[in-house]
C-alpha atoms as a PDB file:
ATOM      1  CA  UNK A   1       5.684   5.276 -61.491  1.00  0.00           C
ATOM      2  CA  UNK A   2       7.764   4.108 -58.762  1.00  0.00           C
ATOM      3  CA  UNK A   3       7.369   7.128 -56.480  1.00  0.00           C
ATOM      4  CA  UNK A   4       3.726   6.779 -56.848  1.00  0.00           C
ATOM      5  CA  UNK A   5       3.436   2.850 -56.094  1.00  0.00           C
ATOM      6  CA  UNK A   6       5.474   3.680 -52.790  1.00  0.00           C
ATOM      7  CA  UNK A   7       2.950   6.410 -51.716  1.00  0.00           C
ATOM      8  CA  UNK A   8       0.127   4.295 -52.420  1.00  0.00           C
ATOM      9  CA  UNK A   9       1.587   1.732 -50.433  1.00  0.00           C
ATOM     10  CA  UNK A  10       2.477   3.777 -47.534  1.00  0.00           C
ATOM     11  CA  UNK A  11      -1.012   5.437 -47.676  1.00  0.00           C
ATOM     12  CA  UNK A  12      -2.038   1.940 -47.169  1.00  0.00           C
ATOM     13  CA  UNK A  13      -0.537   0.776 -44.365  1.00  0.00           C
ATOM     14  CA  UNK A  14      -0.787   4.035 -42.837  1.00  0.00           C
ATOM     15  CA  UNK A  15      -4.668   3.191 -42.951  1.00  0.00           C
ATOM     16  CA  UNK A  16      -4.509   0.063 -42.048  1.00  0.00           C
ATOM     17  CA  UNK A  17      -2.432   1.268 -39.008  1.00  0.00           C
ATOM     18  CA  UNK A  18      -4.955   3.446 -37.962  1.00  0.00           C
ATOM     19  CA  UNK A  19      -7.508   1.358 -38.222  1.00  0.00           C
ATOM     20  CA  UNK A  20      -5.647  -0.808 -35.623  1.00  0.00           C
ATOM     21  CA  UNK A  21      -5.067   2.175 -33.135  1.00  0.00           C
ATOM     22  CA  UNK A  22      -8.913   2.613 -33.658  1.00  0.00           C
ATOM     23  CA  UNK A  23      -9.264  -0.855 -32.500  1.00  0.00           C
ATOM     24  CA  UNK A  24      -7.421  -0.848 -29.508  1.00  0.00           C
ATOM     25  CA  UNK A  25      -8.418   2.328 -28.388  1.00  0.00           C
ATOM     26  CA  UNK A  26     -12.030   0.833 -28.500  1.00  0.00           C
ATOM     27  CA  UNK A  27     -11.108  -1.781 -26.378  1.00  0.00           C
ATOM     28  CA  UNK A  28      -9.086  -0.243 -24.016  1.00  0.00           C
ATOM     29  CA  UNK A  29     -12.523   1.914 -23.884  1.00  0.00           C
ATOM     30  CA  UNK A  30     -14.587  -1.049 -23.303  1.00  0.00           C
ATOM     31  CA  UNK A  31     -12.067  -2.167 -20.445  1.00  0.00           C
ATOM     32  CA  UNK A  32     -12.128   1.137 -18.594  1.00  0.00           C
ATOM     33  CA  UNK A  33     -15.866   1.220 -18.527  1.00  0.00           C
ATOM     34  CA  UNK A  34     -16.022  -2.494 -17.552  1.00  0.00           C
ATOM     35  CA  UNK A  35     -13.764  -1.630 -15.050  1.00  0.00           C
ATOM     36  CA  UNK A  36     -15.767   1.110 -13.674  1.00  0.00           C
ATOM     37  CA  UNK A  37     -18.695  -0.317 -13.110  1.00  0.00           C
ATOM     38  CA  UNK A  38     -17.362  -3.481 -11.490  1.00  0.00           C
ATOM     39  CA  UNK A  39     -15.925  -0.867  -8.978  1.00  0.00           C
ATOM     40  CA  UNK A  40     -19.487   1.146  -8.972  1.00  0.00           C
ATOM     41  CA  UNK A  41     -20.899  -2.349  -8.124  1.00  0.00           C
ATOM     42  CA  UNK A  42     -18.408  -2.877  -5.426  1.00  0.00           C
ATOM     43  CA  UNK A  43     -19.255   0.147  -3.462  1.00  0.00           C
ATOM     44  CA  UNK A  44     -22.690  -0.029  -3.922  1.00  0.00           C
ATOM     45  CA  UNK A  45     -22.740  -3.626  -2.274  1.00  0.00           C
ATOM     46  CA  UNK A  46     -20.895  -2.678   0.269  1.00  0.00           C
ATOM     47  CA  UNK A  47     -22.777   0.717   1.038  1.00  0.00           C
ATOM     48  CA  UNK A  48     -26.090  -1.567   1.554  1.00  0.00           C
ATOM     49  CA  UNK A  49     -23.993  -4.548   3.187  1.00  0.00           C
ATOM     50  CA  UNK A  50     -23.713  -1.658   5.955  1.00  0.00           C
ATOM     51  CA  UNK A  51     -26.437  -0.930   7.298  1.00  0.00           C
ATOM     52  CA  UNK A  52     -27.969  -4.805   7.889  1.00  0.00           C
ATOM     53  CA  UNK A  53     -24.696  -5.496   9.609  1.00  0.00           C
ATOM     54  CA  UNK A  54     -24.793  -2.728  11.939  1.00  0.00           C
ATOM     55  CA  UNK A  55     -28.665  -3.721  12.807  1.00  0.00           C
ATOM     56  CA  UNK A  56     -27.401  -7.299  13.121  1.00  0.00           C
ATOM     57  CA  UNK A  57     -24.099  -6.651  15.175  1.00  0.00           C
ATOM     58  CA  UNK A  58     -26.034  -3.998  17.682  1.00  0.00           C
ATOM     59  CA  UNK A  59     -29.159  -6.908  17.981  1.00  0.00           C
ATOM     60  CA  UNK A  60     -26.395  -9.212  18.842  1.00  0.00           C
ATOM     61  CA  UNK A  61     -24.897  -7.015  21.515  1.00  0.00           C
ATOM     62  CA  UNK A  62     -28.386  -6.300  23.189  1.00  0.00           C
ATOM     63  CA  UNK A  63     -28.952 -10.137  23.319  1.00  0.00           C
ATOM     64  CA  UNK A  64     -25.559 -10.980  24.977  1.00  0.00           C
ATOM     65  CA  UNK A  65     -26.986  -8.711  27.393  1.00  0.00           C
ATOM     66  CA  UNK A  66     -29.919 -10.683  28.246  1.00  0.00           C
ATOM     67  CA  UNK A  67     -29.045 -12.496  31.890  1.00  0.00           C
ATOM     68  CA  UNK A  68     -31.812 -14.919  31.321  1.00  0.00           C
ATOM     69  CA  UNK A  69     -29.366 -16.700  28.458  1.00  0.00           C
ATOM     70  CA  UNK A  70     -27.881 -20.251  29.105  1.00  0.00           C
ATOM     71  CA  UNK A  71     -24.180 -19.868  29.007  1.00  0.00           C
ATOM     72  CA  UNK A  72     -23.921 -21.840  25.854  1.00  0.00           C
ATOM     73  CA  UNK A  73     -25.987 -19.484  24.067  1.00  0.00           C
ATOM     74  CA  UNK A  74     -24.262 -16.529  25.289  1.00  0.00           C
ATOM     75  CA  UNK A  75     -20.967 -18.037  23.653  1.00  0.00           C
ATOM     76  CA  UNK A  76     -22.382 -19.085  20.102  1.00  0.00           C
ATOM     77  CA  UNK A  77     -23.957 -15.266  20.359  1.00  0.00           C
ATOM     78  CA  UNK A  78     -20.159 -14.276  20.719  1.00  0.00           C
ATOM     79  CA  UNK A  79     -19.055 -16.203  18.227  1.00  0.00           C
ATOM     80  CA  UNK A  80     -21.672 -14.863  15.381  1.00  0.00           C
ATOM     81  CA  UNK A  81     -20.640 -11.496  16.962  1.00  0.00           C
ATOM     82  CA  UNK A  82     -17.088 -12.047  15.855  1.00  0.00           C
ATOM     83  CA  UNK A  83     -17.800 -13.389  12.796  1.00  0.00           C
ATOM     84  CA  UNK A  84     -20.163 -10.224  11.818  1.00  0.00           C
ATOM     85  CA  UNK A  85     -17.843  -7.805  13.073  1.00  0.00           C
ATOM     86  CA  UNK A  86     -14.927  -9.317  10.959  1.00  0.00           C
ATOM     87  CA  UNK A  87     -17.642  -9.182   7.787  1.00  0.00           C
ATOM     88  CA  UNK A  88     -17.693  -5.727   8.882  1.00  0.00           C
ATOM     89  CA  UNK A  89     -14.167  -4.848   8.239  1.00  0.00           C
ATOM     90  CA  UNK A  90     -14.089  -6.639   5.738  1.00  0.00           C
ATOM     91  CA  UNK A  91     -17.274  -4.701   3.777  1.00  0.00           C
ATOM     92  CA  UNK A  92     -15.508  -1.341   4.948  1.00  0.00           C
ATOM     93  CA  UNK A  93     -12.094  -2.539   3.253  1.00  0.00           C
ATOM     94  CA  UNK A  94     -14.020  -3.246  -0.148  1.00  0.00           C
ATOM     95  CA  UNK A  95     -15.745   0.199   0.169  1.00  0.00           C
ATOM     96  CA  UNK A  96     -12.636   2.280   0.248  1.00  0.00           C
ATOM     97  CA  UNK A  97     -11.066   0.098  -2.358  1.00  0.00           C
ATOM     98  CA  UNK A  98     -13.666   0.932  -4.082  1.00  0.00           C
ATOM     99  CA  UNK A  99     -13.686   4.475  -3.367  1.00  0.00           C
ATOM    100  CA  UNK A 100      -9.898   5.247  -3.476  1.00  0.00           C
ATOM    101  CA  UNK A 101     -10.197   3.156  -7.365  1.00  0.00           C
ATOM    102  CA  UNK A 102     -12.386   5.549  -8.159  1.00  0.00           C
ATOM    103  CA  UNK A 103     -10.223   8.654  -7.894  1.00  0.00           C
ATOM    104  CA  UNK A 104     -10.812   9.499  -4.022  1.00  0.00           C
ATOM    105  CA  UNK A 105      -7.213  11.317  -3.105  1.00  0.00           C
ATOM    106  CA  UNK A 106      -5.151  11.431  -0.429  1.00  0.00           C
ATOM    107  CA  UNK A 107      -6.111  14.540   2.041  1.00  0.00           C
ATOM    108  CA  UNK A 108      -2.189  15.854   3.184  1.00  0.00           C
ATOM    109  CA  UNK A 109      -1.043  17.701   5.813  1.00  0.00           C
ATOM    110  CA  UNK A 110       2.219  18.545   7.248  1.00  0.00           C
ATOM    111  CA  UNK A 111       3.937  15.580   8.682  1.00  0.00           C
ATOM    112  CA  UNK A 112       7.376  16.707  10.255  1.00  0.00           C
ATOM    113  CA  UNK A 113       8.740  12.916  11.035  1.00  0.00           C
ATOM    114  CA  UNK A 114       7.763   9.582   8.937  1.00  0.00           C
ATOM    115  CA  UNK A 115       9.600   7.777  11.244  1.00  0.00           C
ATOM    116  CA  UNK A 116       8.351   8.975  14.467  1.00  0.00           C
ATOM    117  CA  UNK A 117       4.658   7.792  12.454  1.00  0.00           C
ATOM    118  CA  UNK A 118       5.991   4.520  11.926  1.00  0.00           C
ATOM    119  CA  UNK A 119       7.394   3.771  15.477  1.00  0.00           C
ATOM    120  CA  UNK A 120       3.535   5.072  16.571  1.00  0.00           C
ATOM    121  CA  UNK A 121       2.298   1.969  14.521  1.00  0.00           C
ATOM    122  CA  UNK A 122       5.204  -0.419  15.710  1.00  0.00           C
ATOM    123  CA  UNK A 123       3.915   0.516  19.022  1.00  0.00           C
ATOM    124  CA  UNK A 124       0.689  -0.699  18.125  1.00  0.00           C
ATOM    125  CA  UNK A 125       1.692  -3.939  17.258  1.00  0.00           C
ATOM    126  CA  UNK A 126       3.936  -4.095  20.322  1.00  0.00           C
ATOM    127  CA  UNK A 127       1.595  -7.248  21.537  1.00  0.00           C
ATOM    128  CA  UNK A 128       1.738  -9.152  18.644  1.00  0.00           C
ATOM    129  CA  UNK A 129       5.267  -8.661  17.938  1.00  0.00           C
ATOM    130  CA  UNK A 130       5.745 -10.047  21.527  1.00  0.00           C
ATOM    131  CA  UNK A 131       3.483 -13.004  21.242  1.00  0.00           C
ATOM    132  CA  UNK A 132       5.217 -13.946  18.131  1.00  0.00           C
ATOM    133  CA  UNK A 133       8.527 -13.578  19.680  1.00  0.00           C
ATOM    134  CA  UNK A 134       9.500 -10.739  17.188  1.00  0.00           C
ATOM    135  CA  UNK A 135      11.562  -7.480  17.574  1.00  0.00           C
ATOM    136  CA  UNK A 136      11.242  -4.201  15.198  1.00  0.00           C
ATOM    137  CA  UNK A 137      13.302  -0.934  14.190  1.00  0.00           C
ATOM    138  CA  UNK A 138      12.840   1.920  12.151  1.00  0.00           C
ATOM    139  CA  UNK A 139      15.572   3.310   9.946  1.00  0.00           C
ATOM    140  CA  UNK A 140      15.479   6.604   8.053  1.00  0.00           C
ATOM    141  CA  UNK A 141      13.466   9.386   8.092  1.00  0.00           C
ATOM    142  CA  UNK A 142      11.455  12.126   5.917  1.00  0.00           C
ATOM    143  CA  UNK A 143       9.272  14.622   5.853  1.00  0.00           C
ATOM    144  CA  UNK A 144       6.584  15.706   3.721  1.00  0.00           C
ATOM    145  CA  UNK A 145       2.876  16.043   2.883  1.00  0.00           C
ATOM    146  CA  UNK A 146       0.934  13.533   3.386  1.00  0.00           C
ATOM    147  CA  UNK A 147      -1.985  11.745   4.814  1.00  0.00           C
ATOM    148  CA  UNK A 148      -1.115  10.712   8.332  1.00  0.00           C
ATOM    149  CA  UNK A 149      -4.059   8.485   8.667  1.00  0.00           C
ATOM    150  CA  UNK A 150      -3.398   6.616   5.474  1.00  0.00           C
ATOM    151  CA  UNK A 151      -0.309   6.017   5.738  1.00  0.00           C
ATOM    152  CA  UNK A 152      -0.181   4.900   9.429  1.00  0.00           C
ATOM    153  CA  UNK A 153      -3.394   2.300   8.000  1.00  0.00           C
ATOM    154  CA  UNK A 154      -0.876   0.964   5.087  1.00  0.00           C
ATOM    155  CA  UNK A 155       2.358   0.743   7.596  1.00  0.00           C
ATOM    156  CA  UNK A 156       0.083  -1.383   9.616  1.00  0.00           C
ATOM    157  CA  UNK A 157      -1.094  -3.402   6.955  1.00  0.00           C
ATOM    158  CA  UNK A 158       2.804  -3.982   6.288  1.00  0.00           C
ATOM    159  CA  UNK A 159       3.657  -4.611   9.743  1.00  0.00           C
ATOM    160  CA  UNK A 160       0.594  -7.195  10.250  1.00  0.00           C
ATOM    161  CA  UNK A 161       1.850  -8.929   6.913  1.00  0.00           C
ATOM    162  CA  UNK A 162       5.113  -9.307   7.857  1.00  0.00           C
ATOM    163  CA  UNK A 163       4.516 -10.252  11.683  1.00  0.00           C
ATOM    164  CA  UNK A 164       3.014 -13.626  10.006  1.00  0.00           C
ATOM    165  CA  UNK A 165       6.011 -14.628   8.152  1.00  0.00           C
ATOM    166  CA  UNK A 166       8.792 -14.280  10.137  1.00  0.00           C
ATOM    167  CA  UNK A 167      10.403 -16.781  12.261  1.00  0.00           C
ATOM    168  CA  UNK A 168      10.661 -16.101  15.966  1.00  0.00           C
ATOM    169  CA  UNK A 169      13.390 -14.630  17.155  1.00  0.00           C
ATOM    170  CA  UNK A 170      14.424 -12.239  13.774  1.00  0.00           C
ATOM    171  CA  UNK A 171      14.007  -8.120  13.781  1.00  0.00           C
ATOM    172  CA  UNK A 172      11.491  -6.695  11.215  1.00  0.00           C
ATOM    173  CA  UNK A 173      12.889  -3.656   9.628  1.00  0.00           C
ATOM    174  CA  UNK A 174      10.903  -0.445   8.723  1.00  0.00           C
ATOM    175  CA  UNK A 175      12.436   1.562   5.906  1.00  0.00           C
ATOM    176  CA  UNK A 176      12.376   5.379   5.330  1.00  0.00           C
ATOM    177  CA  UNK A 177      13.876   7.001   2.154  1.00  0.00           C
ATOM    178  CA  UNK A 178      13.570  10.163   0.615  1.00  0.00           C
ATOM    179  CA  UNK A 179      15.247  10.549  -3.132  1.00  0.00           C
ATOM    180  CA  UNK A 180      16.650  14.080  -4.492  1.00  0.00           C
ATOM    181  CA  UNK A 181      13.375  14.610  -5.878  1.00  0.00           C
ATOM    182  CA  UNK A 182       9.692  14.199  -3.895  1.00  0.00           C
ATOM    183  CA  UNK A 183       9.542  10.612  -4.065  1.00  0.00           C
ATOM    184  CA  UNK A 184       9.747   8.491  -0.824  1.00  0.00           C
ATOM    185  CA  UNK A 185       9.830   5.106  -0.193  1.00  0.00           C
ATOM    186  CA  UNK A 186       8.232   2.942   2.796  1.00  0.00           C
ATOM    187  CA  UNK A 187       8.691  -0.665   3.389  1.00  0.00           C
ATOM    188  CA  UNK A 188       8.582  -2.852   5.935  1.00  0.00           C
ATOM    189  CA  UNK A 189      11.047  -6.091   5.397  1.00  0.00           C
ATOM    190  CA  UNK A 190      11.413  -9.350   7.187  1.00  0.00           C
ATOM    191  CA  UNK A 191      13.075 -12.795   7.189  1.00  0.00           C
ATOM    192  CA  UNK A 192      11.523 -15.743   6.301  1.00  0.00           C
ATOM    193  CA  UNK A 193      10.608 -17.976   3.332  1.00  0.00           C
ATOM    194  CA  UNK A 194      11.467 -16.862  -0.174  1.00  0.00           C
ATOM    195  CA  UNK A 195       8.081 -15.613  -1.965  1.00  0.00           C
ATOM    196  CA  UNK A 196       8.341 -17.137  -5.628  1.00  0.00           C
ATOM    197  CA  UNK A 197       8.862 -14.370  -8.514  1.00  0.00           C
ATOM    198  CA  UNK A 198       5.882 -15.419 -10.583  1.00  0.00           C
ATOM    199  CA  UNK A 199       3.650 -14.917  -7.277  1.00  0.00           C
ATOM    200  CA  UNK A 200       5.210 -11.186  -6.759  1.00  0.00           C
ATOM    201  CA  UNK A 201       2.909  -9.384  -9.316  1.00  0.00           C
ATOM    202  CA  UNK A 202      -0.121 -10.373  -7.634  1.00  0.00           C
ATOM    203  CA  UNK A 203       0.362  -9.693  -3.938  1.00  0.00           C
ATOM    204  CA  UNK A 204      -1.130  -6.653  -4.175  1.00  0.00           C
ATOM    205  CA  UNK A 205      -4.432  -8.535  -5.810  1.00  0.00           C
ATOM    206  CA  UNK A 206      -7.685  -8.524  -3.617  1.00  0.00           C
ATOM    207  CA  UNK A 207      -8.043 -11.737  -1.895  1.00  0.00           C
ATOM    208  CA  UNK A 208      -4.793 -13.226  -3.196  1.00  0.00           C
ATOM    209  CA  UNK A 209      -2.927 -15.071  -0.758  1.00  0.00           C
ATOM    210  CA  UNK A 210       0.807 -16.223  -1.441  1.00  0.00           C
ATOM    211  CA  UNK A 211       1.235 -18.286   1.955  1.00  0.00           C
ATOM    212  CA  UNK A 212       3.994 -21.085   1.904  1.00  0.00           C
ATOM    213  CA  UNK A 213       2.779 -23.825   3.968  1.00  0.00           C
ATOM    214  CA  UNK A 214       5.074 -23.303   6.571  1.00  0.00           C
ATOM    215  CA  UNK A 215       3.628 -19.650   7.731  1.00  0.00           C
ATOM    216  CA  UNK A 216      -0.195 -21.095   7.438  1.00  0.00           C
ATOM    217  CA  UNK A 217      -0.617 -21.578  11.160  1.00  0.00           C
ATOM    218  CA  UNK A 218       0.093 -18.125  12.261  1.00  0.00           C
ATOM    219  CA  UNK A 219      -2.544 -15.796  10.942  1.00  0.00           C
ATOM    220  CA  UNK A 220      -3.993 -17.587   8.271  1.00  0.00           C
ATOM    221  CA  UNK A 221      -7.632 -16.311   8.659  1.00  0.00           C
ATOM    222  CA  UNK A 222      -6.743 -13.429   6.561  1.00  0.00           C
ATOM    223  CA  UNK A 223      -8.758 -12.771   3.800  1.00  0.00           C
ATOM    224  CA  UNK A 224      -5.915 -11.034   1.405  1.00  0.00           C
ATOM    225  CA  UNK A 225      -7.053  -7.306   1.450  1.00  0.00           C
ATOM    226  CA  UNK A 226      -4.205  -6.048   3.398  1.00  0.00           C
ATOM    227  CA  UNK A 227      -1.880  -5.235   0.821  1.00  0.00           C
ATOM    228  CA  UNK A 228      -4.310  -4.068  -1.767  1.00  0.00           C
ATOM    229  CA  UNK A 229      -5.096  -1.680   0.650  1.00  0.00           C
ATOM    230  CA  UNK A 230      -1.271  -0.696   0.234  1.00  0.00           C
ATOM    231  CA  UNK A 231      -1.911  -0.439  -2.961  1.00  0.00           C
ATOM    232  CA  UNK A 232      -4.821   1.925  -2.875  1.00  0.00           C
ATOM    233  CA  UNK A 233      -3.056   4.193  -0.262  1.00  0.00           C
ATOM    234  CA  UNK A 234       0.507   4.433  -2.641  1.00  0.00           C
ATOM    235  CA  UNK A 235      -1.734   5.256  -5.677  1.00  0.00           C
ATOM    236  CA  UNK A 236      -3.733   8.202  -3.974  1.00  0.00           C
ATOM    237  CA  UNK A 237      -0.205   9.673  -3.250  1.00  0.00           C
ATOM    238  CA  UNK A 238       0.668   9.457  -6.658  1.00  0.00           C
ATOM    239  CA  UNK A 239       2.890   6.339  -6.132  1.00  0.00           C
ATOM    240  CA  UNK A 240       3.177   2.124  -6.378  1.00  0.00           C
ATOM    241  CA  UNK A 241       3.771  -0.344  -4.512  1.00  0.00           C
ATOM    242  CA  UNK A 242       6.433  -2.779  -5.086  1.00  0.00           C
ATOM    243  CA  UNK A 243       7.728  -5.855  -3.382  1.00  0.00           C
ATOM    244  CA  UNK A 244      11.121  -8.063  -3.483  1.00  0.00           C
ATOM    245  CA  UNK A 245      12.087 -11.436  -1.727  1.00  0.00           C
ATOM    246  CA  UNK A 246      14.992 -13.625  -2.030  1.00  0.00           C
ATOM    247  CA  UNK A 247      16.885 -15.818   0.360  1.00  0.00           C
ATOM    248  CA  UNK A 248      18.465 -12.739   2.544  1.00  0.00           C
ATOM    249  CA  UNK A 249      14.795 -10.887   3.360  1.00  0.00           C
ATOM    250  CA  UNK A 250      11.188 -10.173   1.503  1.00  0.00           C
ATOM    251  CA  UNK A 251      10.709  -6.630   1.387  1.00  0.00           C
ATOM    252  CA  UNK A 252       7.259  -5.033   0.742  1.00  0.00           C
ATOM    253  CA  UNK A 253       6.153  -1.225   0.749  1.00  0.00           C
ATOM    254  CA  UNK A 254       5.148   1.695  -1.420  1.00  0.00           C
ATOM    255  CA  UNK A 255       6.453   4.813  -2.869  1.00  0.00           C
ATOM    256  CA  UNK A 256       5.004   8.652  -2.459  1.00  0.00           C
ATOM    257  CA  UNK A 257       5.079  12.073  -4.120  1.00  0.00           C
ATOM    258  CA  UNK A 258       4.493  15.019  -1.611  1.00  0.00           C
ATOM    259  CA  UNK A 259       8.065  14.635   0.535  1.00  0.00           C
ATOM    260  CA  UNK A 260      10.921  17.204   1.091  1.00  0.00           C
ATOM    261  CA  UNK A 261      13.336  17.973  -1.824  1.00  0.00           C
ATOM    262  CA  UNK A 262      16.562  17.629  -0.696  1.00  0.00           C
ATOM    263  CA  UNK A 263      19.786  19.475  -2.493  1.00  0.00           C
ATOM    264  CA  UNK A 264      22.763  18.180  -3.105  1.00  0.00           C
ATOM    265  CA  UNK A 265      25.418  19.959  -1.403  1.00  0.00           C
ATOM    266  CA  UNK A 266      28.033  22.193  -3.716  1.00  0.00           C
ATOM    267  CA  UNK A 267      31.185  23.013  -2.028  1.00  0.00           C
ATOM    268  CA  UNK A 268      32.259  26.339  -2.790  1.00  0.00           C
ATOM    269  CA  UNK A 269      35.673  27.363  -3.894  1.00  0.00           C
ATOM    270  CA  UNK A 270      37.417  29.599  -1.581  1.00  0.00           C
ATOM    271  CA  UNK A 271      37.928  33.081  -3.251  1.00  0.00           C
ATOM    272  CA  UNK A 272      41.645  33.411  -3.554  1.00  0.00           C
ATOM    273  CA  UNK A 273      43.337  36.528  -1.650  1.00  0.00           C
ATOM    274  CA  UNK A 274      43.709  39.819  -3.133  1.00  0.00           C
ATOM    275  CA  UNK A 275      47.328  40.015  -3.799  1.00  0.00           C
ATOM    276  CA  UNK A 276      48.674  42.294  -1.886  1.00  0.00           C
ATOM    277  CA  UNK A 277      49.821  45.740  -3.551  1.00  0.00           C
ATOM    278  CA  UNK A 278      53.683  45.855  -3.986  1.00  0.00           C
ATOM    279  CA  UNK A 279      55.643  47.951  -1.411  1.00  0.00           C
ATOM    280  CA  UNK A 280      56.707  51.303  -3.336  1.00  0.00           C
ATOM    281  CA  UNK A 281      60.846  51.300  -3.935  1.00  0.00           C
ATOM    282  CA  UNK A 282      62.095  53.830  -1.124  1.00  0.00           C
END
């Protein structure tokens, strides 16, 4: 009588368990479909946002032709034509989101030297490292496959973040690592004020901004997208981003599958000698 209370009981919570996996499962359904049309709506938005604004930007350009203008209206022309063109970016960031959420992969090739890639973008940000009185190395180096553009687009992204933080005079640092296996790390670290551990989670959120009040004056027309483009680049290479701070540095990047394995070195015993045959007695 015992025996069979116990396996009535367990029958019943084993139902009642799977009832609750049912549950859950349904809603982690409903989640991934809510999910994927809020990215569906996304790029379609920005797929029709594209077209007006390239009818709108090229109109402005023929205008600011016109020699007939008043200088004043030549300038506010310039002005809208900034201000579309940045619109414009920023519609083409929400369309690859969009696109790379949806399962769009990274396209690799060979790429011999990460850190010859990375001093390519550090060389592209040669001006504004100057103008804000900044210096920058590269340390490490892989090799792997990869996608050159992508990652050159997330390095910069990195670079552009950090170049508003830190104070003049410091050295941002661009990391290469490589692991055993065919997992490598980028990062880009600088000095500067400590970014709060409850704020860490969400850097990588579209249109988040973690800016201490200190760093607001020096590119804070930003709209956030930068490092959730990070994001998107370290998941289409099968990897995550991750970022640290405390007082020493703040240290932000993303790890990738695709780079050299690299074996641990065995050292081999020496064989000993053959011993030598013994001299026959004379």
């Amino acid at each position: 009588m015992t025996v069979l209370s116990s396996l009535r009981s367990a029958g019943g919570l084993l139902r009642a368990l799977r009832r609750r996996v049912d549950q859950l499962n349904a809603m982690l359904e409903r989640q991934r479909r809510s999910y994927a049309q809020m990215e569906a709506f996304s790029a379609n938005v920005a797929h029709e946002l594209r077209s007006p604004l390239a009818s709108l930007i090229t109109g402005t350009e023929l205008a600011m032709r016109d020699r007939e203008l008043p200088p004043q209206a030549v300038d506010r022309l310039g002005a809208n034509l900034e201000e579309l063109r940045r619109m414009d970016g920023i519609v083409g960031d929400m369309l690859f989101l969009a696109r790379a959420y949806g399962g769009q992969r990274a396209r690799r090739e060979r790429v011999d030297s990460l850190a010859a890639l990375a001093r390519e973008v550090v060389e592209f940000h040669d001006a504004a490292l100057e103008d804000a009185g900044l210096s920058c190395r590269v340390e490490g180096e892989a090799a792997g496959d990869f996608d050159a553009a992508l990652l050159k687009r997330a390095l910069s992204n990195l670079i552009g973040n950090a170049t508003r933080y830190a104070p003049p005079g410091s050295t941002l640092r661009v990391g290469i690592e490589r692991s055993r296996s065919a997992l490598v790390r980028l990062w880009v670290a600088n000095q500067g004020p400590v970014i709060p551990a409850d704020r860490l989670p969400r850097l990588f959120d579209r249109f988040y901004r973690a800016e201490p009040t200190p760093c607001r004056a020096r590119g804070a027309d930003h709209l956030g997208l930068g490092l959730s483009i990070v994001d998107a680049i370290a998941r289409m290479h099968g990897g995550a981003p991750f970022a640290r701070s405390d007082a020493a540095q703040t240290r932000i990047g993303f790890t990738l599958t695709g780079g050299d394995t690299t074996r641990a070195y065995t050292a081999r015993r020496s064989q000993p000698a053959p011993a030598s045959a013994p001299t026959p007695p004379t």
